[in-house]
Protein backbone atom coordinates (compact mmCIF):
# COMPACT_ATOMS: atom_id res chain seq x y z
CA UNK A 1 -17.80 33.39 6.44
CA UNK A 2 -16.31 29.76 5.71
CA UNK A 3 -17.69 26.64 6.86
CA UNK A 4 -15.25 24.85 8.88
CA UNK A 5 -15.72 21.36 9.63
CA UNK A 6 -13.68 18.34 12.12
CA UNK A 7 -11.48 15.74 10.82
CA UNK A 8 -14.15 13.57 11.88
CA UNK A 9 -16.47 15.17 9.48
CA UNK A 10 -14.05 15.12 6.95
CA UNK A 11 -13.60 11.65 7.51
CA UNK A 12 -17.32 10.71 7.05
CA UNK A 13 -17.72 13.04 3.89
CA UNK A 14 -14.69 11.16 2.29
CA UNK A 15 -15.73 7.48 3.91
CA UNK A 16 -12.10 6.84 5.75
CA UNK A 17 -10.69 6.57 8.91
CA UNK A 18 -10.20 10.33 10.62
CA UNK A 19 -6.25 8.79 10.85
CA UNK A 20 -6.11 8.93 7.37
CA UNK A 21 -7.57 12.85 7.55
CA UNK A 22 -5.00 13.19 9.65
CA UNK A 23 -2.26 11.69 7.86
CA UNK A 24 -3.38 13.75 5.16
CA UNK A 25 -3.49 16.91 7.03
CA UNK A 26 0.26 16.42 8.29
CA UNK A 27 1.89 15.54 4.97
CA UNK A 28 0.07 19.20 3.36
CA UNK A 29 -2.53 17.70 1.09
CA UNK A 30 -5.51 19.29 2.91
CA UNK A 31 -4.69 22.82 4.47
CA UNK A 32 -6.00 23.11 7.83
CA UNK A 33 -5.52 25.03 10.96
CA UNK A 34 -4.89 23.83 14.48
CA UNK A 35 -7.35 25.42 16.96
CA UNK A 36 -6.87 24.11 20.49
CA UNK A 37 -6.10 20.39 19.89
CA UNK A 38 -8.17 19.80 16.95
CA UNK A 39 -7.90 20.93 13.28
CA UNK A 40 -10.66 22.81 11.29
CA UNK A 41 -10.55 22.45 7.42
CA UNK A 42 -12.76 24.35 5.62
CA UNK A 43 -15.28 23.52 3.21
CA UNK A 44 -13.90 24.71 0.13
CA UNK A 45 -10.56 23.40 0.75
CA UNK A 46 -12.30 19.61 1.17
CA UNK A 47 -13.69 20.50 -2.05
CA UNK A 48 -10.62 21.29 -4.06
CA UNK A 49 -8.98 18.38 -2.53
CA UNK A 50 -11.63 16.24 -3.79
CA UNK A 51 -11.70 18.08 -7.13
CA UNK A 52 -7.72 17.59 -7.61
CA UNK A 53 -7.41 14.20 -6.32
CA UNK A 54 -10.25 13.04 -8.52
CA UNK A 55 -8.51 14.85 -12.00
CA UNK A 56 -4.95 13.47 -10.54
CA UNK A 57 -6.92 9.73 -10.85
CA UNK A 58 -8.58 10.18 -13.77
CA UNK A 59 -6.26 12.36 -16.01
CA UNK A 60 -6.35 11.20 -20.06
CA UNK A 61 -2.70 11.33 -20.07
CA UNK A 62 -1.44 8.87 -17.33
CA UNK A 63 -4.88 6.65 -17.37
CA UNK A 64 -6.28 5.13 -13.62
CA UNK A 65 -3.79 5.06 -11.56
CA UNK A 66 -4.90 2.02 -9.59
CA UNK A 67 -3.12 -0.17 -11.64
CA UNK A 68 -0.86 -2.54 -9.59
CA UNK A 69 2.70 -3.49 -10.76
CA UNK A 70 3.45 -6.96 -9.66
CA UNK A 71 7.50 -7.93 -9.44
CA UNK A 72 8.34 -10.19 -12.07
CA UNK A 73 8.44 -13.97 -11.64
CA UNK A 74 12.01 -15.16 -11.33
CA UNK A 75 12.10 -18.18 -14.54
CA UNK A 76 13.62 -21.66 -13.28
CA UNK A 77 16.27 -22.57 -16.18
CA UNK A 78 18.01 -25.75 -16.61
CA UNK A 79 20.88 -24.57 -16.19
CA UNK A 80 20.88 -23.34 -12.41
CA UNK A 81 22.66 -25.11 -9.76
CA UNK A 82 20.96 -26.18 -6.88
CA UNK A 83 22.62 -25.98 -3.60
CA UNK A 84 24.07 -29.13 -2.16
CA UNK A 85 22.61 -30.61 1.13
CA UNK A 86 24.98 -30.91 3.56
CA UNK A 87 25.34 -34.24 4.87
CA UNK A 88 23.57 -36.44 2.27
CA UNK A 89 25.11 -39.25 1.84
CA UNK A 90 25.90 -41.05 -1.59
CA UNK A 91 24.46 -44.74 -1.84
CA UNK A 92 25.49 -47.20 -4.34
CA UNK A 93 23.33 -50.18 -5.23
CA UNK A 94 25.64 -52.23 -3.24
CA UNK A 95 24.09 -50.72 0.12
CA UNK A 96 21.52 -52.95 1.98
CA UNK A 97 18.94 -52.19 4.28
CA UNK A 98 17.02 -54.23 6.84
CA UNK A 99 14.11 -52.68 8.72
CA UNK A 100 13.21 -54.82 11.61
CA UNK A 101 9.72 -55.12 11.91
């Protein structure tokens, strides 16, 4: 007979939150069944899941995977147009000002 074992055990074994077991269970990447309110997974499904996700990381083909893609940096040309501010006035060198102290 299978060994069957709680999303918190699964969670442990795998070091994340039992959410993420969950979320895992839910979207059909570990196969479990629903007994009462909890799921059961069994042993040798935990292990296959471990045993794909770890080929799926490491495959020769694609390389890691944890590679992060950053969006490119948008280049400031000369040649761009700032917005105008909206009520900035225009001084000439004609203008005074006297600050009162």
């Amino acid at each position: 007979m299978d060994k069957f074992l709680t999303s918190e055990q699964v969670a442990e074994a795998l070091q994340v939150h039992q959410y993420t077991v969950l979320k895992l269970i839910k979207a059909k990447q570990i196969p479990a069944i629903k007994i009462g309110r909890m799921y059961r997974i069994k042993e040798a499904d935990l292990n296959k899941f471990i045993e794909s996700s770890w080929k799926e990381h490491y495959s020769k083909e694609s390389g890691p995977k944890n590679e992060i893609n950053l969006p490119k940096r948008r280049e400031n040309t000369q040649n761009q147009q700032q917005a105008p501010i909206p009520n900035k006035q225009k001084y000439s060198a004609e203008d005074h000002f006297i600050i009162n102290k």
